[in-house]
ModelCIF file with pLDDT and N, C-alpha, C, O atoms, coordinates in Angstrom:
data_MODEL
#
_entry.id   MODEL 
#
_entity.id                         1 
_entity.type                       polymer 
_entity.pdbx_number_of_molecules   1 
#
_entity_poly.entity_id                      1 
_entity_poly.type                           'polypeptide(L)' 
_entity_poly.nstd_linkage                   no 
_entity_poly.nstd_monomer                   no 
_entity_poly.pdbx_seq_one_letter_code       
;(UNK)(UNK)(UNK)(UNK)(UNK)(UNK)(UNK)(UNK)(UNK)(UNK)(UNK)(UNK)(UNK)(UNK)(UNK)(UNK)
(UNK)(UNK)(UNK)(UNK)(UNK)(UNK)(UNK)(UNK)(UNK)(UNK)(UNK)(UNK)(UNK)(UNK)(UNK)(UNK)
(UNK)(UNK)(UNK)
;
_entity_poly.pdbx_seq_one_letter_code_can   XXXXXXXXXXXXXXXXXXXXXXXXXXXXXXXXXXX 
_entity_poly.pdbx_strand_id                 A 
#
loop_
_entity_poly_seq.entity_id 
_entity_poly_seq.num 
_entity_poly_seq.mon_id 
_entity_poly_seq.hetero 
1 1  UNK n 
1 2  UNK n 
1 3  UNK n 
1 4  UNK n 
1 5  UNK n 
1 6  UNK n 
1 7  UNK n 
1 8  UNK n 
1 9  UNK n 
1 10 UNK n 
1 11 UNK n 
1 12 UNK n 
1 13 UNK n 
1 14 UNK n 
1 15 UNK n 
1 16 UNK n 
1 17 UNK n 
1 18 UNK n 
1 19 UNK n 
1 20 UNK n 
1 21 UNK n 
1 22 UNK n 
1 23 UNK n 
1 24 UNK n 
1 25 UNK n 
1 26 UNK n 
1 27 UNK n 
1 28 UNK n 
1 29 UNK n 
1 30 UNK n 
1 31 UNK n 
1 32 UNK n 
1 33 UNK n 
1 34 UNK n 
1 35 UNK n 
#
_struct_asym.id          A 
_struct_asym.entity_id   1 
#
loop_
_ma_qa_metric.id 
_ma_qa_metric.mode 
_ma_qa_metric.name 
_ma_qa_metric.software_group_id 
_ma_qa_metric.type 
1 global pLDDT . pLDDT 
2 local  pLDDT . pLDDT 
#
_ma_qa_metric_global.metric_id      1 
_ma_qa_metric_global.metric_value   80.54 
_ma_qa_metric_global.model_id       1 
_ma_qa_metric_global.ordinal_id     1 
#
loop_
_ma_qa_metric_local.label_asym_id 
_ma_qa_metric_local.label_comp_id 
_ma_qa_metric_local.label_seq_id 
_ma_qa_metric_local.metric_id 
_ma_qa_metric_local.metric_value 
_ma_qa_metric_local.model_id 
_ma_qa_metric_local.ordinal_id 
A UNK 1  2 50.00 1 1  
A UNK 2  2 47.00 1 2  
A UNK 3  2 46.00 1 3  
A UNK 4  2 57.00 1 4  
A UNK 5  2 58.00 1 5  
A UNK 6  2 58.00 1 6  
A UNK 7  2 59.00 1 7  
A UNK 8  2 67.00 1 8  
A UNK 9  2 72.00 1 9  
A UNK 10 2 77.00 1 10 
A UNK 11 2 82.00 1 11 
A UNK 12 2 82.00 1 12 
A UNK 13 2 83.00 1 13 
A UNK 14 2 86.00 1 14 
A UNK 15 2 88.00 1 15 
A UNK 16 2 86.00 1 16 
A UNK 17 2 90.00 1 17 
A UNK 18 2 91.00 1 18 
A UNK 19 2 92.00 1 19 
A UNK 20 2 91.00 1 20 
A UNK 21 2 93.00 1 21 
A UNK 22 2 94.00 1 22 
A UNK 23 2 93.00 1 23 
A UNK 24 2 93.00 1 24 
A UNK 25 2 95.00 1 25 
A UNK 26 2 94.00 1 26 
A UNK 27 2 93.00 1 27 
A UNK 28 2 92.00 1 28 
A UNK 29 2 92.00 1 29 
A UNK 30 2 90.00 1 30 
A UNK 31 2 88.00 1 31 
A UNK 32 2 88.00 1 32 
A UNK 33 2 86.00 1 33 
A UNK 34 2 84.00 1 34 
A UNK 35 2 82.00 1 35 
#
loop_
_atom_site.group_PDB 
_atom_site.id 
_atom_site.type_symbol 
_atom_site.label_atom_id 
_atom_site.label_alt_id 
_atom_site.label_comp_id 
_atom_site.label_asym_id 
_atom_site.label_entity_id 
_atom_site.label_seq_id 
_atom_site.pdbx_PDB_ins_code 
_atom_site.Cartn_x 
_atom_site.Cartn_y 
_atom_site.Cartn_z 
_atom_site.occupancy 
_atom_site.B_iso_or_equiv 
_atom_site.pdbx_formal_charge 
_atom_site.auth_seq_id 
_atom_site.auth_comp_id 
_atom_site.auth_asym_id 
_atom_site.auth_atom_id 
_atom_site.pdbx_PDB_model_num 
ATOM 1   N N  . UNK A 1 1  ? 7.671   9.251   -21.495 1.00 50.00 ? 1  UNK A N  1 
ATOM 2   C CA . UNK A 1 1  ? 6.636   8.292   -21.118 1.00 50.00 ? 1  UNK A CA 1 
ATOM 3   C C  . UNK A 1 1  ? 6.240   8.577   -19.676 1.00 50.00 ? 1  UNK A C  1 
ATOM 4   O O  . UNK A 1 1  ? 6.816   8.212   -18.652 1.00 50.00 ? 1  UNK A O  1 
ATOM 5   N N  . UNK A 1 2  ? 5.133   9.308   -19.812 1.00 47.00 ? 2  UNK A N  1 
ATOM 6   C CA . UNK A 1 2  ? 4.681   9.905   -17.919 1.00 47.00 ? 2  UNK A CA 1 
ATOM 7   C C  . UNK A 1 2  ? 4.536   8.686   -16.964 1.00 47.00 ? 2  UNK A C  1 
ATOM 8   O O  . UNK A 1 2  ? 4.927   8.623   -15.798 1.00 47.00 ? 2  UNK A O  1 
ATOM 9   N N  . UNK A 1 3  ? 3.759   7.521   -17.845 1.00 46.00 ? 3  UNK A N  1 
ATOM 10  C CA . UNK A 1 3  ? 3.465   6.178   -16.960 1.00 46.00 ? 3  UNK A CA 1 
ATOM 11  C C  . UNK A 1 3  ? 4.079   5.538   -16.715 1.00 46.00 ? 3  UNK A C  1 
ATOM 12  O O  . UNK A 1 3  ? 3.741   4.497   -16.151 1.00 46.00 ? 3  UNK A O  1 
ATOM 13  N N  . UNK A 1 4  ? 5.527   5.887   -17.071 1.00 57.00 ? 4  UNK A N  1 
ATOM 14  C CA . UNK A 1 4  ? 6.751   4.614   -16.611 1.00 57.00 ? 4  UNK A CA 1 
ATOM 15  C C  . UNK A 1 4  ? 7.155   4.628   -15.514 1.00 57.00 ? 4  UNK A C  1 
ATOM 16  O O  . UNK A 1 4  ? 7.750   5.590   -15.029 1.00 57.00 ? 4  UNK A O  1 
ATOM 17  N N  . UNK A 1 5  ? 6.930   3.667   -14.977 1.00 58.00 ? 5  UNK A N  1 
ATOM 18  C CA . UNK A 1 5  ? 7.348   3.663   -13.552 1.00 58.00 ? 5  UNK A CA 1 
ATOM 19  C C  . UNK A 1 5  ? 8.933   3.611   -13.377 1.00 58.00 ? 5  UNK A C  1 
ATOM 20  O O  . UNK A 1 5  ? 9.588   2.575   -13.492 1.00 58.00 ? 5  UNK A O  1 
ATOM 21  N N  . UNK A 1 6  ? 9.468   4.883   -13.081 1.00 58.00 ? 6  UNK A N  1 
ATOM 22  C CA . UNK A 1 6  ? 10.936  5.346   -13.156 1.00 58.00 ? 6  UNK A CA 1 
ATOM 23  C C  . UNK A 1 6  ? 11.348  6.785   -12.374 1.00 58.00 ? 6  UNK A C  1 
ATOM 24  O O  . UNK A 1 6  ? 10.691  7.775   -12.695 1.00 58.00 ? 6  UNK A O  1 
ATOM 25  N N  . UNK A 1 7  ? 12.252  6.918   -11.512 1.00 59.00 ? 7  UNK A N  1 
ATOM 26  C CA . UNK A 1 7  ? 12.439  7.980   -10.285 1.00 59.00 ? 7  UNK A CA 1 
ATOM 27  C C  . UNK A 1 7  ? 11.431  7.773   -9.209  1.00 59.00 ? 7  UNK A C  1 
ATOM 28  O O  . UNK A 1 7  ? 11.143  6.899   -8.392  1.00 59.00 ? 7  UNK A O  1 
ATOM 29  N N  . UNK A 1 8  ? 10.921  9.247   -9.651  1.00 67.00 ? 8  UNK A N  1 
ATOM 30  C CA . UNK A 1 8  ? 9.958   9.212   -8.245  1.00 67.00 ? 8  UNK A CA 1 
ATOM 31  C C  . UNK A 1 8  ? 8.478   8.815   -8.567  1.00 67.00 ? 8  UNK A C  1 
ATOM 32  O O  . UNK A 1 8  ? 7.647   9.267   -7.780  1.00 67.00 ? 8  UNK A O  1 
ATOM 33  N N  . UNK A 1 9  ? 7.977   7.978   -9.685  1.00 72.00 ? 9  UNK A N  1 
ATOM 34  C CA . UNK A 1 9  ? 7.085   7.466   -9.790  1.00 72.00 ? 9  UNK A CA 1 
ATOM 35  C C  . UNK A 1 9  ? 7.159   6.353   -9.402  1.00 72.00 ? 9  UNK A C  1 
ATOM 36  O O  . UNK A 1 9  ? 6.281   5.922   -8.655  1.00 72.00 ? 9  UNK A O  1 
ATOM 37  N N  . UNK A 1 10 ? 8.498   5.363   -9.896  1.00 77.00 ? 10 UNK A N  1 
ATOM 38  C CA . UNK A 1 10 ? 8.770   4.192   -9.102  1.00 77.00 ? 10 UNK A CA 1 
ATOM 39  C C  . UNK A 1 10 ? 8.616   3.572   -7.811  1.00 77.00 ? 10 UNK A C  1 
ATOM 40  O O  . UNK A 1 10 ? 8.401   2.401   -7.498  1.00 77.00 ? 10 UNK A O  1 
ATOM 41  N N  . UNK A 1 11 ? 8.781   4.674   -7.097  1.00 82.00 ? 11 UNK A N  1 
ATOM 42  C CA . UNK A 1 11 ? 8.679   5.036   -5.226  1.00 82.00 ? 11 UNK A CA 1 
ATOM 43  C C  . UNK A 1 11 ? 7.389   5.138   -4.531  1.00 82.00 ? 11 UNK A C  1 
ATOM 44  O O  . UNK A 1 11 ? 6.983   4.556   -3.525  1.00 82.00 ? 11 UNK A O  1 
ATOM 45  N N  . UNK A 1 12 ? 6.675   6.267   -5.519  1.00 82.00 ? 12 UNK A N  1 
ATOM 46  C CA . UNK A 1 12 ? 5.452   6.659   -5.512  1.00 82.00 ? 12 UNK A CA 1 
ATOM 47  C C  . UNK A 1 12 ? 4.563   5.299   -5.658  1.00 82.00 ? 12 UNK A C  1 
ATOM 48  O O  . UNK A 1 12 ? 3.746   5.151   -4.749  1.00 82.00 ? 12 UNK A O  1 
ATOM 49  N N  . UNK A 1 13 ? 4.598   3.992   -6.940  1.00 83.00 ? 13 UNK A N  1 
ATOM 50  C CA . UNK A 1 13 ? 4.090   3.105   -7.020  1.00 83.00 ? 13 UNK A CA 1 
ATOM 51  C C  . UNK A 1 13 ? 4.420   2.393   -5.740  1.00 83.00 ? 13 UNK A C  1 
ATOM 52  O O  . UNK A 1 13 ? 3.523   2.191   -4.922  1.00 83.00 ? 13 UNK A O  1 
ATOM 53  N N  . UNK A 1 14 ? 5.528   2.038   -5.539  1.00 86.00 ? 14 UNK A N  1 
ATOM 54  C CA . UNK A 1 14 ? 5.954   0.969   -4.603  1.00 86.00 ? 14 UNK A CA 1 
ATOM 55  C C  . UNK A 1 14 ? 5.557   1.178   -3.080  1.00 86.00 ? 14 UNK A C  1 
ATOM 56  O O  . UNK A 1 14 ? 5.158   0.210   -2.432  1.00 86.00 ? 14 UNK A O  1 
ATOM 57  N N  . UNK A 1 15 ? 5.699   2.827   -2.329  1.00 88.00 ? 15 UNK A N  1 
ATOM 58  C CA . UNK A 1 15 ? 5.346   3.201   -1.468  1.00 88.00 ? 15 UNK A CA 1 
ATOM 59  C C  . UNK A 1 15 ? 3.538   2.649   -0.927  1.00 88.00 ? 15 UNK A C  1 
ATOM 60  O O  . UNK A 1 15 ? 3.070   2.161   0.101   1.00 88.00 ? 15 UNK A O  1 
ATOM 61  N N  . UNK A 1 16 ? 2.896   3.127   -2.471  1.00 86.00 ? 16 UNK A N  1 
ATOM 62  C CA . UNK A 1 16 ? 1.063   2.821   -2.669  1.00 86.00 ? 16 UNK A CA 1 
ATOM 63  C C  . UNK A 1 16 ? 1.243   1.363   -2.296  1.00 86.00 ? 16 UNK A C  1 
ATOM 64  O O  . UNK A 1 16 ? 0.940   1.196   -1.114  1.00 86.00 ? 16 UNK A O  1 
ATOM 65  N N  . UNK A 1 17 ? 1.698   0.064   -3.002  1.00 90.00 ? 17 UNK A N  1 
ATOM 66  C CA . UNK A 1 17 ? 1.606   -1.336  -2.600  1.00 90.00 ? 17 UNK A CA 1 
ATOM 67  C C  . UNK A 1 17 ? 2.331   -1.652  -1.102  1.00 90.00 ? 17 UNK A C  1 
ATOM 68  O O  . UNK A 1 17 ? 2.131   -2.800  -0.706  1.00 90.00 ? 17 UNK A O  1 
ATOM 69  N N  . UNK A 1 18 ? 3.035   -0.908  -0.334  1.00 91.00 ? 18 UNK A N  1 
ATOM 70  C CA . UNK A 1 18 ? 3.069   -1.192  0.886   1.00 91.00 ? 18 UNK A CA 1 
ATOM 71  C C  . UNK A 1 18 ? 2.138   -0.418  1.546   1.00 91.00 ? 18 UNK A C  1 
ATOM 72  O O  . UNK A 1 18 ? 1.865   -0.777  2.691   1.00 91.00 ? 18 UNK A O  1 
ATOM 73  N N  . UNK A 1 19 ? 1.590   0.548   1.108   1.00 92.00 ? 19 UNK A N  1 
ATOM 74  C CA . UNK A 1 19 ? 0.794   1.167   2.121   1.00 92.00 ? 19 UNK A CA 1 
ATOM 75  C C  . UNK A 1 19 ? -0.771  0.417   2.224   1.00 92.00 ? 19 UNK A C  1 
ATOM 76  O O  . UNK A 1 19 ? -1.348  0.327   3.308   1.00 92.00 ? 19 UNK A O  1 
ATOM 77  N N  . UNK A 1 20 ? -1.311  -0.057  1.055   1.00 91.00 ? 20 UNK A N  1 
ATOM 78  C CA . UNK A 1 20 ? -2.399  -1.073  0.946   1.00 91.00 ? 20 UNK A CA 1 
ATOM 79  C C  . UNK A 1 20 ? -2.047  -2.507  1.652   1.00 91.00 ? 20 UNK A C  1 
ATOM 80  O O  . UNK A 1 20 ? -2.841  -3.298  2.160   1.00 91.00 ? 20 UNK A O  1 
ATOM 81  N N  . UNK A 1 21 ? -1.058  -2.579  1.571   1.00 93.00 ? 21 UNK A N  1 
ATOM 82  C CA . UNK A 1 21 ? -0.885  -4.035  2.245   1.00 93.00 ? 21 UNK A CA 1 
ATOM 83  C C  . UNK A 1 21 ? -0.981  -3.815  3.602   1.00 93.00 ? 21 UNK A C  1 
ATOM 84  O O  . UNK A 1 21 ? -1.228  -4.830  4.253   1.00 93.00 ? 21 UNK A O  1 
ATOM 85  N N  . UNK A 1 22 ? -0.807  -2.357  4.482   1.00 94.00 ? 22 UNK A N  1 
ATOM 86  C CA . UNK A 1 22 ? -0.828  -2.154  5.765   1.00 94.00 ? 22 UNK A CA 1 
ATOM 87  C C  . UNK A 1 22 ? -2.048  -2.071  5.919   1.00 94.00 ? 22 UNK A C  1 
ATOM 88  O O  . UNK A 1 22 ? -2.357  -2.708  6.926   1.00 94.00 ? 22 UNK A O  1 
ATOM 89  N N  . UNK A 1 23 ? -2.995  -1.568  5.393   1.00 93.00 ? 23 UNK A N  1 
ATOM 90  C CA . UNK A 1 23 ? -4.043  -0.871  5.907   1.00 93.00 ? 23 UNK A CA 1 
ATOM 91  C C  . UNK A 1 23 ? -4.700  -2.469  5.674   1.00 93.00 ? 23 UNK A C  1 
ATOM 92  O O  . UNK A 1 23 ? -5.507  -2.791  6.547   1.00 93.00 ? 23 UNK A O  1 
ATOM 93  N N  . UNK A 1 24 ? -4.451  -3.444  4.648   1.00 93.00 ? 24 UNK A N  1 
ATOM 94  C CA . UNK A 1 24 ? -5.475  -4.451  4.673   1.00 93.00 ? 24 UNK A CA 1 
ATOM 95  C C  . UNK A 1 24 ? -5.290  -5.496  6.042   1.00 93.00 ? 24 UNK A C  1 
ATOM 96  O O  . UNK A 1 24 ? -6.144  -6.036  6.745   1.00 93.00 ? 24 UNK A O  1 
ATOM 97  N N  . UNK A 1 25 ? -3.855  -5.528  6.090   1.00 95.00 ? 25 UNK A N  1 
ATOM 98  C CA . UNK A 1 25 ? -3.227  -5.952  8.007   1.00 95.00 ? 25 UNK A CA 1 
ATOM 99  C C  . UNK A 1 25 ? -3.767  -5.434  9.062   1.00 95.00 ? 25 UNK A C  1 
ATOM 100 O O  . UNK A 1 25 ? -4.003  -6.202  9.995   1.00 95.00 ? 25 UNK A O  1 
ATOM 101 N N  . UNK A 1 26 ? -4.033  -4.315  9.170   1.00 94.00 ? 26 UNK A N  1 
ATOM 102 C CA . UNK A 1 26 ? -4.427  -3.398  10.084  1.00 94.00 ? 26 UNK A CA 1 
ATOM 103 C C  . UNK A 1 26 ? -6.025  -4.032  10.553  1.00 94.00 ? 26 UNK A C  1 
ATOM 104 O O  . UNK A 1 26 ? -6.431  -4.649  11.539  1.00 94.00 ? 26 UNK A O  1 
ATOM 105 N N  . UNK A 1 27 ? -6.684  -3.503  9.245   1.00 93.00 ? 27 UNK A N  1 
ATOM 106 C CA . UNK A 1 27 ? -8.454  -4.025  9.330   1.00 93.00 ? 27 UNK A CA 1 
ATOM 107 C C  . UNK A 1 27 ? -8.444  -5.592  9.662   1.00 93.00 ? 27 UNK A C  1 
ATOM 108 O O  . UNK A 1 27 ? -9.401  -6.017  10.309  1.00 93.00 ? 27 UNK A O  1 
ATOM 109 N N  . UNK A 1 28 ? -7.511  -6.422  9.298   1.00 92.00 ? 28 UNK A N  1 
ATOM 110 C CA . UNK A 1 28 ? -8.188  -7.424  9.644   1.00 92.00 ? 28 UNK A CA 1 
ATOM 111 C C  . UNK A 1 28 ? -7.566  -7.769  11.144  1.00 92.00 ? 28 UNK A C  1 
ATOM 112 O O  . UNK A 1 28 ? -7.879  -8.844  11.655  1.00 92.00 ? 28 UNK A O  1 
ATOM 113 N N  . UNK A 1 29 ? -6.667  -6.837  11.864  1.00 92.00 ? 29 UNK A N  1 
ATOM 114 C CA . UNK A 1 29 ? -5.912  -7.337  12.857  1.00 92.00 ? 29 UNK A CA 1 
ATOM 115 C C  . UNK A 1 29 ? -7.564  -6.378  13.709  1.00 92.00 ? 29 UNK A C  1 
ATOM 116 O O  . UNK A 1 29 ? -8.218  -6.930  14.594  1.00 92.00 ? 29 UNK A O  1 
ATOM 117 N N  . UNK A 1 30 ? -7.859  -5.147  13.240  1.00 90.00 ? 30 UNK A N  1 
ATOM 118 C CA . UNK A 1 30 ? -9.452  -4.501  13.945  1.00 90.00 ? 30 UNK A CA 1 
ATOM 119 C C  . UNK A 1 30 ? -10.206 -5.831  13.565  1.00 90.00 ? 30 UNK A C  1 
ATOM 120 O O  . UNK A 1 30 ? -10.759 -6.141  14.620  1.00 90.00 ? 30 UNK A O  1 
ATOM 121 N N  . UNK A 1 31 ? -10.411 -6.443  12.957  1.00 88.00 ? 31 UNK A N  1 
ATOM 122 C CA . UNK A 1 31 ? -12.211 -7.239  12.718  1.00 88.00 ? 31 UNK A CA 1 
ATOM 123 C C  . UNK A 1 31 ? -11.582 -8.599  13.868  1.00 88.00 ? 31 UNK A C  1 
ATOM 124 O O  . UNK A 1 31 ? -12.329 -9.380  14.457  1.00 88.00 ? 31 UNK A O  1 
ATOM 125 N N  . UNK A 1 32 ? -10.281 -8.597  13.950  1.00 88.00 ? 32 UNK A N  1 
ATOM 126 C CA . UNK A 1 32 ? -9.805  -10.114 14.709  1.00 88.00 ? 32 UNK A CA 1 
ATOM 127 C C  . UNK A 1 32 ? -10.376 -9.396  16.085  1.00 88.00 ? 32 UNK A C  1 
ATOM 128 O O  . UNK A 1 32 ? -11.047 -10.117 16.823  1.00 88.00 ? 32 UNK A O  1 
ATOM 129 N N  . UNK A 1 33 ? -10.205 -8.329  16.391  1.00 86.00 ? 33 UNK A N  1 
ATOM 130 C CA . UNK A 1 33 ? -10.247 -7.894  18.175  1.00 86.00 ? 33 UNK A CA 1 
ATOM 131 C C  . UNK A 1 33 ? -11.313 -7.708  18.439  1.00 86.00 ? 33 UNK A C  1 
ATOM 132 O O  . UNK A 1 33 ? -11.746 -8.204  19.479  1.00 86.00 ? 33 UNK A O  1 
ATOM 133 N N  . UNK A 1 34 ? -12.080 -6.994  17.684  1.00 84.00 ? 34 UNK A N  1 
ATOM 134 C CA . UNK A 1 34 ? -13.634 -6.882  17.897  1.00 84.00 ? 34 UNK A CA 1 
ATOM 135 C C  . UNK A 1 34 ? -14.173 -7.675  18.112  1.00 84.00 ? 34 UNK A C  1 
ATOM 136 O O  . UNK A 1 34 ? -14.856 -7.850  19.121  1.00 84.00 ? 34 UNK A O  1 
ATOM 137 N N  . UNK A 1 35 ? -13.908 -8.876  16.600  1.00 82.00 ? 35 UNK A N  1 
ATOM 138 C CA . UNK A 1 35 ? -14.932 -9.928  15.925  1.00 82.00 ? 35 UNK A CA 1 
ATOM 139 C C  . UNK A 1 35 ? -14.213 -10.939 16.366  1.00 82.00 ? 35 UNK A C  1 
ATOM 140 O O  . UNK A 1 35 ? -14.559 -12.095 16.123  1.00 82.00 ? 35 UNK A O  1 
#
């Protein structure tokens, strides 16, 4: 099952949902300093 999230897909998923959660922190910590 390629889509199971298991080894290094598991990581791979989990790594992606912290890395979106930074970048959406990030932009709004840019639109707070600007804006």
């Amino acid at each position: 099952e390629p889509g199971k999230k298991r080894g290094g897909l598991w990581w791979t998923y989990l790594l992606s949902l912290v890395f979106k959660a930074a970048v959406d922190v990030v932009f709004l910590y840019i639109f707070y300093r600007f804006y």
